[in-house]
Protein backbone atom coordinates (compact mmCIF):
# COMPACT_ATOMS: atom_id res chain seq x y z
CA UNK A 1 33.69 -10.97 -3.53
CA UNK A 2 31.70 -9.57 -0.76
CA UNK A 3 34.47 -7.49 0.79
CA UNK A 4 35.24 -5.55 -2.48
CA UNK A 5 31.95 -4.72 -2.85
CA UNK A 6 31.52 -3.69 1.02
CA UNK A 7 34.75 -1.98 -0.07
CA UNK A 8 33.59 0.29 -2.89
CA UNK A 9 31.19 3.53 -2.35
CA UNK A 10 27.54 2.74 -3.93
CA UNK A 11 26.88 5.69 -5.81
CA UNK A 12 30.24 6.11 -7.39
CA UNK A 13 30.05 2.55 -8.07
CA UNK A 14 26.29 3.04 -9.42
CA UNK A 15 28.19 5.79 -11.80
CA UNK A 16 30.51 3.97 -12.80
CA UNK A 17 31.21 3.85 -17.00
CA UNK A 18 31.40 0.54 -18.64
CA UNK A 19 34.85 -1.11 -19.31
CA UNK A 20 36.59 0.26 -22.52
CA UNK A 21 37.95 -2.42 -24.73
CA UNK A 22 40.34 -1.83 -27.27
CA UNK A 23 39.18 -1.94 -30.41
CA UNK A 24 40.13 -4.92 -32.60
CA UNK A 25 42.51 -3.70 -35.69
CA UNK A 26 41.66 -4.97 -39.27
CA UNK A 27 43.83 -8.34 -40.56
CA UNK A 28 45.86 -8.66 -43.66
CA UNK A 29 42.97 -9.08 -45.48
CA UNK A 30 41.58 -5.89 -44.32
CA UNK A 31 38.43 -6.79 -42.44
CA UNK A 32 37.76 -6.18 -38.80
CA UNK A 33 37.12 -9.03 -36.33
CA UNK A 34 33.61 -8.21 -34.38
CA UNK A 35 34.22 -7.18 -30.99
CA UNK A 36 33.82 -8.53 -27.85
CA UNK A 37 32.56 -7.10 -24.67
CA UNK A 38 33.77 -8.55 -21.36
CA UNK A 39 32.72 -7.30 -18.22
CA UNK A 40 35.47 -6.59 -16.26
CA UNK A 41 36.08 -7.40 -12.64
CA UNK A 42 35.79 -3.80 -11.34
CA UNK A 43 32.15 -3.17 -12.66
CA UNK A 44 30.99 -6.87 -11.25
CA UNK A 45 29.84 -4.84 -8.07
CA UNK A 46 28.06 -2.33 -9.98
CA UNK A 47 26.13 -4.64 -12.20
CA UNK A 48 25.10 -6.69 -8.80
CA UNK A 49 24.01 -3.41 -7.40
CA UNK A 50 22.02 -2.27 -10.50
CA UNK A 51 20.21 -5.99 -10.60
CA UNK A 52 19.71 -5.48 -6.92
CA UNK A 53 17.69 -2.28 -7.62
CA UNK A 54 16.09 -3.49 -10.67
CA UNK A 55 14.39 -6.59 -8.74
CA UNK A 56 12.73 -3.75 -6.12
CA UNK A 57 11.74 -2.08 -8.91
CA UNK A 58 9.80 -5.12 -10.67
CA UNK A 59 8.88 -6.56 -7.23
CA UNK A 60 8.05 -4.06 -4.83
CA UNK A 61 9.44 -3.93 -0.98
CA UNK A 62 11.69 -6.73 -0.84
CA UNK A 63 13.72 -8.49 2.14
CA UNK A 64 17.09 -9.38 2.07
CA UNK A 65 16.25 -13.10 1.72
CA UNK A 66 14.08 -12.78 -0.63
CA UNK A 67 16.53 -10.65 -2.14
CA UNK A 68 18.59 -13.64 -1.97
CA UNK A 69 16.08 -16.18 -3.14
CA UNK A 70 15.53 -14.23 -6.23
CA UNK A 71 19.36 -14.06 -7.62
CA UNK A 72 19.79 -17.56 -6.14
CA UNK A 73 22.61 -16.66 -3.38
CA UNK A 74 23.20 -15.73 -0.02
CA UNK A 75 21.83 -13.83 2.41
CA UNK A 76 24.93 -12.86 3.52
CA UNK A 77 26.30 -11.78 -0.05
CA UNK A 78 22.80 -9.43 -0.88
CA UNK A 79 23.75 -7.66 2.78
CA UNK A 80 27.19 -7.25 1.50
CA UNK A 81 25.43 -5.22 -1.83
CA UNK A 82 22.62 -3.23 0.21
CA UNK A 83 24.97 -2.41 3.26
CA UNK A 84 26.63 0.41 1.51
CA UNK A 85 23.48 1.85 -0.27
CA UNK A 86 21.25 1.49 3.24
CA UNK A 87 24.68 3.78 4.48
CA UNK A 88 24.43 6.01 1.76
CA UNK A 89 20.52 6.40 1.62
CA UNK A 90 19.61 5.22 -1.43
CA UNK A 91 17.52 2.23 0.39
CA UNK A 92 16.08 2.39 3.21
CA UNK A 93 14.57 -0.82 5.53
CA UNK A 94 11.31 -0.89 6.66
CA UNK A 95 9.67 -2.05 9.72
CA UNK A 96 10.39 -5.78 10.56
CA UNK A 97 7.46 -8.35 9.91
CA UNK A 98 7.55 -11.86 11.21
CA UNK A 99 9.67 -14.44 9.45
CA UNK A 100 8.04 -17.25 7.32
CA UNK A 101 10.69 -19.77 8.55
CA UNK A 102 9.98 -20.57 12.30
CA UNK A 103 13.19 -19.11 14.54
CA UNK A 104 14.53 -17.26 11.91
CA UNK A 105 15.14 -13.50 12.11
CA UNK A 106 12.55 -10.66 11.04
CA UNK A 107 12.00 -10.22 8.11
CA UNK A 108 12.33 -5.99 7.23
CA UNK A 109 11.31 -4.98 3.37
CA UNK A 110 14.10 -2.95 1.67
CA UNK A 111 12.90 -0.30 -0.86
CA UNK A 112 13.53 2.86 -2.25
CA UNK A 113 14.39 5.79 -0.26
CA UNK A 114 12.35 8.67 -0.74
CA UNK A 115 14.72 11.34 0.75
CA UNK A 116 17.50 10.14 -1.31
CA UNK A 117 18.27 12.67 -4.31
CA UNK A 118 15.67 13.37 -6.68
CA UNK A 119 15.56 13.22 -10.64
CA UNK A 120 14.87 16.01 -12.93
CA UNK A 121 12.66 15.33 -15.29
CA UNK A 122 11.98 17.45 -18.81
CA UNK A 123 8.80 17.04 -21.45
CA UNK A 124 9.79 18.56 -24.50
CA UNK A 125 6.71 18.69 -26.62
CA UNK A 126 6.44 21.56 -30.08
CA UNK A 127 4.83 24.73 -28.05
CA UNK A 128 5.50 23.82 -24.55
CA UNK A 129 7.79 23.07 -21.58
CA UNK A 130 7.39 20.55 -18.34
CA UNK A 131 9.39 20.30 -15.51
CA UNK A 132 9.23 18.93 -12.34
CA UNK A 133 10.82 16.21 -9.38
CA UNK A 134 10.51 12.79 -9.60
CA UNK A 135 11.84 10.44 -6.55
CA UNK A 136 12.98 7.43 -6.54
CA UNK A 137 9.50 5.69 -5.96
CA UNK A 138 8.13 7.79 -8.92
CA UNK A 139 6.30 10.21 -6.77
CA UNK A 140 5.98 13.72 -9.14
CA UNK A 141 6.94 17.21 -7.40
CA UNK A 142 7.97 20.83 -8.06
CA UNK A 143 5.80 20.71 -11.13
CA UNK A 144 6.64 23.79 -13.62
CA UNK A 145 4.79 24.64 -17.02
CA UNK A 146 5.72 27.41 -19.81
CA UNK A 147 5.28 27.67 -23.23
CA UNK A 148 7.48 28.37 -26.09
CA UNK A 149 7.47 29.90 -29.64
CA UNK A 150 7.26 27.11 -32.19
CA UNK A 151 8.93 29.35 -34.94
CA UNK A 152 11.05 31.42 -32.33
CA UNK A 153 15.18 32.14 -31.59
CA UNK A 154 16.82 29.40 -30.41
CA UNK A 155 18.42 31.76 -27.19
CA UNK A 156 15.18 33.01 -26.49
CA UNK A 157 14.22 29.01 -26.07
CA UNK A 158 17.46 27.82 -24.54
CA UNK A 159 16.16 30.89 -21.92
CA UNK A 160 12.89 29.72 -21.17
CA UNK A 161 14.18 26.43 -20.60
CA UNK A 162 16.46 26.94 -18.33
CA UNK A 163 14.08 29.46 -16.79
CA UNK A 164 11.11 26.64 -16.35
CA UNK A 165 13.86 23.85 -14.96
CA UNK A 166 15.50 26.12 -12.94
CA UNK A 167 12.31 26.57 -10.94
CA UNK A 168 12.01 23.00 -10.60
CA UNK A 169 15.44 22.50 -9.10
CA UNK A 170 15.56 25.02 -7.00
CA UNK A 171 12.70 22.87 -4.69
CA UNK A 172 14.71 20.09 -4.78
CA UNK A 173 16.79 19.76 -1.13
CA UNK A 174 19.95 17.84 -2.79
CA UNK A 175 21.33 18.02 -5.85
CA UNK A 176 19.67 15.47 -7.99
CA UNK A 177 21.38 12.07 -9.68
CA UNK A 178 20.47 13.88 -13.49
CA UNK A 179 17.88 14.95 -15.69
CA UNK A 180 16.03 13.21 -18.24
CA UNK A 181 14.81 14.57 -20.62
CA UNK A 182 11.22 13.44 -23.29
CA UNK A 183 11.16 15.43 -26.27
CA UNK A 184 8.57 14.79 -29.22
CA UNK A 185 10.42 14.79 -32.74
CA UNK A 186 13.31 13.04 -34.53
CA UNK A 187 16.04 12.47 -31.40
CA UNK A 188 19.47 11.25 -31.67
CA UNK A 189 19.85 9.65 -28.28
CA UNK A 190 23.66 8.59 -28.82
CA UNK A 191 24.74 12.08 -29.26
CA UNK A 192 21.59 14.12 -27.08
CA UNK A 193 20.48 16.12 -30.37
CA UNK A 194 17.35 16.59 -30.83
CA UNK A 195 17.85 16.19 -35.31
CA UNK A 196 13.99 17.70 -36.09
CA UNK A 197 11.09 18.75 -34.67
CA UNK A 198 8.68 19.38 -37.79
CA UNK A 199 6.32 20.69 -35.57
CA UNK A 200 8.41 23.10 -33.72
CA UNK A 201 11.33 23.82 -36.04
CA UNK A 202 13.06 25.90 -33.35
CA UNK A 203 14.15 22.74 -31.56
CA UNK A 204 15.88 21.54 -35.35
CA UNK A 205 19.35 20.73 -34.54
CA UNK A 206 19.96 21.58 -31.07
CA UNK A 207 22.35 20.16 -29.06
CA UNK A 208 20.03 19.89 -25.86
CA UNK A 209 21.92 17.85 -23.43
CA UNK A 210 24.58 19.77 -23.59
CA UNK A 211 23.24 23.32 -22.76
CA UNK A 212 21.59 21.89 -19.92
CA UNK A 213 24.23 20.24 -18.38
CA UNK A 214 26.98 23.05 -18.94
CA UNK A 215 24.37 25.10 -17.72
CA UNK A 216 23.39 23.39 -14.47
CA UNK A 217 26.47 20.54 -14.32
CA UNK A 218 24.28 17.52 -14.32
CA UNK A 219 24.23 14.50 -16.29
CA UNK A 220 21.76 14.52 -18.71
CA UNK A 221 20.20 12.42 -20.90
CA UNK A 222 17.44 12.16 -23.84
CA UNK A 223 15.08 10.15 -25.76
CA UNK A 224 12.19 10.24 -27.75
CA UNK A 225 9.02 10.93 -26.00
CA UNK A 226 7.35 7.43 -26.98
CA UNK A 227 10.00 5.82 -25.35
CA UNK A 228 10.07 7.83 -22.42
CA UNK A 229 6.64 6.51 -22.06
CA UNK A 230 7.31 3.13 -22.79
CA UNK A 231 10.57 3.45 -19.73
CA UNK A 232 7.46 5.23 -17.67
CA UNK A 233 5.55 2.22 -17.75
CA UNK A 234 8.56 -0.36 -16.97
CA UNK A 235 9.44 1.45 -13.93
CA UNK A 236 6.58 2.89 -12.56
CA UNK A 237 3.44 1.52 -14.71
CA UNK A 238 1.68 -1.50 -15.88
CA UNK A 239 4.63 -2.53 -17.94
CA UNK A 240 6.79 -2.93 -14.52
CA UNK A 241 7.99 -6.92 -14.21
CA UNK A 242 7.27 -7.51 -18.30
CA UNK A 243 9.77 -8.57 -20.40
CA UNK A 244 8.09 -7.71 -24.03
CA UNK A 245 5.88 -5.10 -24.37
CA UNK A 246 5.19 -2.16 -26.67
CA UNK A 247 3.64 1.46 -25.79
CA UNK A 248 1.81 3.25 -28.81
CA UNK A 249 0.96 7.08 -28.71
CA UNK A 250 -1.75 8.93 -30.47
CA UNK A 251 -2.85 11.87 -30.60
CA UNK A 252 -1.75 14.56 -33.32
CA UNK A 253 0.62 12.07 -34.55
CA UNK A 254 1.82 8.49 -33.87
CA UNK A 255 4.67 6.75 -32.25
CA UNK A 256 5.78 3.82 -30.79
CA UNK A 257 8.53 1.94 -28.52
CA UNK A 258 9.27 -1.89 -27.81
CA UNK A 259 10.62 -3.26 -25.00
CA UNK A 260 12.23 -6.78 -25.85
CA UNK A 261 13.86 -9.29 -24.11
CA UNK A 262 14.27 -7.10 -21.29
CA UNK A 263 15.85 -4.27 -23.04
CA UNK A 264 14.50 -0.89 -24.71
CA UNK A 265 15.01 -1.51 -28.51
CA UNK A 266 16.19 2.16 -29.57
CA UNK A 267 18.32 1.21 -33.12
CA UNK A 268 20.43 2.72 -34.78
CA UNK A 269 20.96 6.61 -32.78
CA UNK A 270 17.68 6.07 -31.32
CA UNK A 271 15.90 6.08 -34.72
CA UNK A 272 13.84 3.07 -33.93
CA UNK A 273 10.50 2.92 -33.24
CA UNK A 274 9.32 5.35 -36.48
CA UNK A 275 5.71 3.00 -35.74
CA UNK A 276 3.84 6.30 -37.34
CA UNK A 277 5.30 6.22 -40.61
CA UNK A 278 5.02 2.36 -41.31
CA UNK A 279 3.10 2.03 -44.36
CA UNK A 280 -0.36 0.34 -43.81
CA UNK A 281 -2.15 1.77 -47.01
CA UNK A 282 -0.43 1.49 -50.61
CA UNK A 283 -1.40 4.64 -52.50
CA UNK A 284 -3.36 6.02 -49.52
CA UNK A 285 -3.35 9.86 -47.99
CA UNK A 286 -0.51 11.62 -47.95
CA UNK A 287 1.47 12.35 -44.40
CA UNK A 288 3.08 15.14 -43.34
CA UNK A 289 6.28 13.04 -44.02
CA UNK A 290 5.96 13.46 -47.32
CA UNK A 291 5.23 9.79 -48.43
CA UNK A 292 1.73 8.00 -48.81
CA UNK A 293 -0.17 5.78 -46.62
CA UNK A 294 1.62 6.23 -43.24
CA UNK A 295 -0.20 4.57 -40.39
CA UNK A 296 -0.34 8.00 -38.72
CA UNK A 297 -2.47 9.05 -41.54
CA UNK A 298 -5.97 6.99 -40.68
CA UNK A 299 -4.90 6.45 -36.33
CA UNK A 300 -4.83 9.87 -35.33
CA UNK A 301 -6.48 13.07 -34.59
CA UNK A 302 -7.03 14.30 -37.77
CA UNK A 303 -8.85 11.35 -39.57
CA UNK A 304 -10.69 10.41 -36.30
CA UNK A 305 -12.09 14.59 -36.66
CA UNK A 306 -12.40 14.03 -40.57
CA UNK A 307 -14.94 11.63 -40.36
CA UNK A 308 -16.99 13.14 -37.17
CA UNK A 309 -17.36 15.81 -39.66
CA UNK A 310 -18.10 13.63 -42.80
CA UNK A 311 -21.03 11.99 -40.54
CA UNK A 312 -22.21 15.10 -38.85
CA UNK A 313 -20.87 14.90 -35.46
CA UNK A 314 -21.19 18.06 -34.17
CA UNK A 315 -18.37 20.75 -33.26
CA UNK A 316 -16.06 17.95 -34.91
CA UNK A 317 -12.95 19.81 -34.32
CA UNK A 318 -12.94 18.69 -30.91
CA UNK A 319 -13.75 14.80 -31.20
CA UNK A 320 -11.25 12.33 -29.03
CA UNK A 321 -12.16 9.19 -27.78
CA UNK A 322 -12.70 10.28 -24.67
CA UNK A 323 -16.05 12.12 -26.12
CA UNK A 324 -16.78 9.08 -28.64
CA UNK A 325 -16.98 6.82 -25.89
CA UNK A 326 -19.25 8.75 -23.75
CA UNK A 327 -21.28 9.20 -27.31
CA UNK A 328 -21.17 5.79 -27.95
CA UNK A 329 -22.70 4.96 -24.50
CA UNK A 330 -25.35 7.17 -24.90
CA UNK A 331 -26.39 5.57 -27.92
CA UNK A 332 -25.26 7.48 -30.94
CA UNK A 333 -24.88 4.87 -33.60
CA UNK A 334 -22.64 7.60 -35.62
CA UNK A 335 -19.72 7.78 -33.01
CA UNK A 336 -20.63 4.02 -32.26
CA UNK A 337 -19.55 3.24 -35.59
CA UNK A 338 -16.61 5.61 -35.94
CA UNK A 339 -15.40 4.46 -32.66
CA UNK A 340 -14.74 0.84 -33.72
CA UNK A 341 -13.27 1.83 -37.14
CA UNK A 342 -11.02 4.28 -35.46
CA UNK A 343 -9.93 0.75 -33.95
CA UNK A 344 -9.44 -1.10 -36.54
CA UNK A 345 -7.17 1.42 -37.99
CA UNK A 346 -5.09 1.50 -34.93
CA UNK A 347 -5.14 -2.08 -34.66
CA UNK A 348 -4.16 -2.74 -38.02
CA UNK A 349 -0.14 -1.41 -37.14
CA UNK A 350 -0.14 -3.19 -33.83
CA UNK A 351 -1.31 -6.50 -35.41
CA UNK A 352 1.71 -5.65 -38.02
CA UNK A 353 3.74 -5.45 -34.79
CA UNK A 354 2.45 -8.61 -33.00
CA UNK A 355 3.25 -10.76 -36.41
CA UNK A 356 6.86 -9.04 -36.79
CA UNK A 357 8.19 -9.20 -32.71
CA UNK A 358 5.19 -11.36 -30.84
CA UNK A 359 5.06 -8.33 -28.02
CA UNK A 360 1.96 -9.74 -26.82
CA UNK A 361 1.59 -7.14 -24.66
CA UNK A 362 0.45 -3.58 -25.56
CA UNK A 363 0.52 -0.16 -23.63
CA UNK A 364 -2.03 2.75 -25.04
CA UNK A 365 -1.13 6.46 -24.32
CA UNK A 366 -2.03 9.58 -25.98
CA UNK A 367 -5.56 9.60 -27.13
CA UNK A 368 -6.12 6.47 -27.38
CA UNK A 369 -5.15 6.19 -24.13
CA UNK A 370 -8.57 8.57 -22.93
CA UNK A 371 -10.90 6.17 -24.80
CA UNK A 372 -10.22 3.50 -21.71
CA UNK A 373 -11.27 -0.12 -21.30
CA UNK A 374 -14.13 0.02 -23.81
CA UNK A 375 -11.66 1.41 -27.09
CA UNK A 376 -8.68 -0.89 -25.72
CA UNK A 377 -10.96 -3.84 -25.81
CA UNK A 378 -12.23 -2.96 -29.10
CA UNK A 379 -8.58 -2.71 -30.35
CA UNK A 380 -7.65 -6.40 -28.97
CA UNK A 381 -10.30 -7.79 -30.76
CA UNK A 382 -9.63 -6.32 -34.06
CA UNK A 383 -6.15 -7.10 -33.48
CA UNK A 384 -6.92 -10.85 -32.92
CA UNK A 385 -8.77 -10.88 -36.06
CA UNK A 386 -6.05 -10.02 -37.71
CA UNK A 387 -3.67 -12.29 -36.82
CA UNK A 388 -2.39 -15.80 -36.70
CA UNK A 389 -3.18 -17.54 -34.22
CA UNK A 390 -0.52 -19.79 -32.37
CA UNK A 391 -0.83 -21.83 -28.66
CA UNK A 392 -0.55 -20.40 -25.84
CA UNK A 393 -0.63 -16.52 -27.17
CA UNK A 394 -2.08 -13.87 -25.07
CA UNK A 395 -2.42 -10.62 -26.88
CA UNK A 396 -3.54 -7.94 -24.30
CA UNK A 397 -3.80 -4.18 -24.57
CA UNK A 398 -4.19 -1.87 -21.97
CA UNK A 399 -4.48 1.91 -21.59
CA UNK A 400 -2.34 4.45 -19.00
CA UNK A 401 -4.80 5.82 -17.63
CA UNK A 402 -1.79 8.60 -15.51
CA UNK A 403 -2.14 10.91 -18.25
CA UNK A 404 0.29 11.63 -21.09
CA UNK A 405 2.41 14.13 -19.15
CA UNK A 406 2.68 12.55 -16.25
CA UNK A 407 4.18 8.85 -17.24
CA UNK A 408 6.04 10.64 -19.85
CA UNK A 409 7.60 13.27 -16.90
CA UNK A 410 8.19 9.65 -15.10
CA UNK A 411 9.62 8.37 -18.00
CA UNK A 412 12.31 10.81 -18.43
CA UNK A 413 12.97 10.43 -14.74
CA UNK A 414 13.25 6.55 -15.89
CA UNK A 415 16.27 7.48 -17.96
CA UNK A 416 18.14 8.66 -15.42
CA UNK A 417 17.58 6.01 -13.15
CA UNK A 418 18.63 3.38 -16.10
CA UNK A 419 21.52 5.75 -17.10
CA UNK A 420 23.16 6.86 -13.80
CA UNK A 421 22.40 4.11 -11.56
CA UNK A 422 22.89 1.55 -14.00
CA UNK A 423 19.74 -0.45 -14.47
CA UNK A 424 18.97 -2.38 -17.62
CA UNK A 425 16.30 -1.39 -19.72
């Protein structure tokens, strides 16, 4: 086993597309036995590889015999998986520290290389454009910004685009693994469409993925911006080593992802996670969905600057948490009070969330995200009000505090690495 994988190059086998299986044809009856996927012999090496990478990811600088420890084998057979990605610089060793085990060799951390190629990363949000460089280790470079014409011509977008990216690859020194891309809207990850962007209808419909990579012949991949955060917080955040945790976004509107059993749950063409339009109010305001009661209408933006302005907060247009907090602290009662039923309305979805999937664990971004310790707390105790309670269940929630753009730029990167080098998420 060793020698084949010695024997194979680390990137190509990194690349490398799962096993086809032919699919099963329908009896006499008519009806179609269900499938099953077997991993074939040729992709064993790349699935060690990825699980190689994925335990530095979740652990940090790791040795080879700890390496070891970890999958429960040999030294000898984790050297035979780094050797060729040490040779190719994808992993680099560090310097050698002295050995638990008395006699043994030096012990020298393995990790992520920083030289090795870069991933592009896109934010696609309505009205503007990110770009930048994102290494291996999640460090951000090459940072580009433009905006766009909500209501504009599709070329004249495809342009900027391009434009903005460009920019950003032109710093990089090697042509990078991909790009990922985090766009807000309705996405169809399966096919890299972004379906529609009420907010910016000029990104309705369009095919995404591939203009950019006919345009710049890189592999390129999409998902919904909530889930690019929720992948920016496995890799590189506070959700790195968890195995069930959601991220929630708000800000002018709502979203969600779940991570579950070690997996992103995306359903059917990516069109789980829809937490914003869960209804949490029978008969209650109508969304900009066009049905009643959506979560998104009483835990975001607008109602939270609705009722600064029902109580008198001044210039209400402006309220976030950020500034209610601060408020709060300096002893107005008004944003005090607003504050904690701001809350309670966000809790309200995530407590429907604990009782449906028992996440346990909760990620804040977006808005919320700016409130900090003192909303998140405020949230987790709402949130245990409102559920059962069983043994042993620790509900925490936590807020990014990176900044929206900058996990979600890391997210995107995320994709790539999960796509191309073939890491489960």
């Amino acid at each position: 086993m060793a020698s084949d994988l010695q024997s194979r190059n680390s990137l190509n086998g990194l690349r490398s597309a799962r096993p086809e299986i032919a699919r099963p044809e329908a009896d006499s009856e008519g009806t179609t036995p269900t499938a099953m996927m077997l991993v074939s012999p040729s992709d064993i090496g790349a699935i060690n590889r990825g699980r190689i990478l994925q335990a530095l990811y979740d652990n940090g600088p790791t040795s080879r015999a700890d390496l070891a420890r970890l999958a429960g084998v040999n030294r000898t057979t984790v050297t035979g998986i780094v050797q060729p990605m040490i040779e190719e610089k994808l992993l680099v060793e560090g310097k050698a520290t002295r050995s638990a085990v008395q006699g043994g060799k030096p012990a020298r951390p393995l990790f992520f290389n920083r030289d090795a190629p870069m991933l592009a990363a896109v934010l696609l949000l309505p009205g503007r454009i990110q770009t930048c460089l994102v290494t291996l280790t999640g460090e951000i470079s090459a940072l580009e910004k433009a905006p766009f014409d909500v209501n504009g011509d599709v070329e004249d977008f495809s342009r900027i685009l391009t434009e903005t990216l460009a920019r950003s690859l032109d710093q990089a020194t090697q042509p990078p693994f991909g790009i990922g891309i985090a766009a807000g809207g309705m996405i169809d990850s399966d096919k890299g469409v972004i379906v529609t962007v009420s907010l910016a209808p000029v990104l309705t419909g369009l095919p995404i993925t591939n203009i950019l990579s006919a345009h710049f012949g890189l592999p390129v991949v999409i998902d919904h911006h909530p889930r690019a955060l929720l992948v920016g917080d496995r890799w590189f955040g506070p959700g790195r080593g968890q195995q069930n945790f959601a991220a929630i976004y708000t800000g002018e509107v709502l979203g969600g992802a779940y991570y579950i059993n070690g997996q992103v749950y995306r359903g059917l063409a990516g069109s789980g996670g829809e937490l914003g339009h869960t209804v949490v109010q029978l008969d209650g305001r109508a969304c900009n969905c066009g049905k009643q009661g959506c979560w998104e209408t009483i835990a975001t933006l607008a109602w939270l600057r609705r009722e600064a302005e029902r109580v008198g907060l001044d210039d209400p247009g402006t309220v976030t948490s950020a500034r209610l907090v601060e408020d709060a602290e300096s002893g107005s009662s008004r944003a005090e009070e607003i504050l904690d039923r701001y809350a309670r309305n966000i809790a309200v979805g995530i407590a429907n969330l604990q009782q449906t999937l028992s996440l346990n664990f909760y990620i804040l971004h977006g808005d919320a995200a700016t409130g900090g310790a003192r909303l998140s707390g405020s949230i987790e105790r709402h949130v245990r009000s409102f559920v059962l309670a069983r043994p042993n269940q620790d509900i925490t929630i936590v807020s990014n505090g990176l900044g929206e753009g900058h996990t979600a730029l890391r997210g995107a990167a995320g994709l790539v690495v999960s796509e191309h080098l073939k890491l489960k998420i």
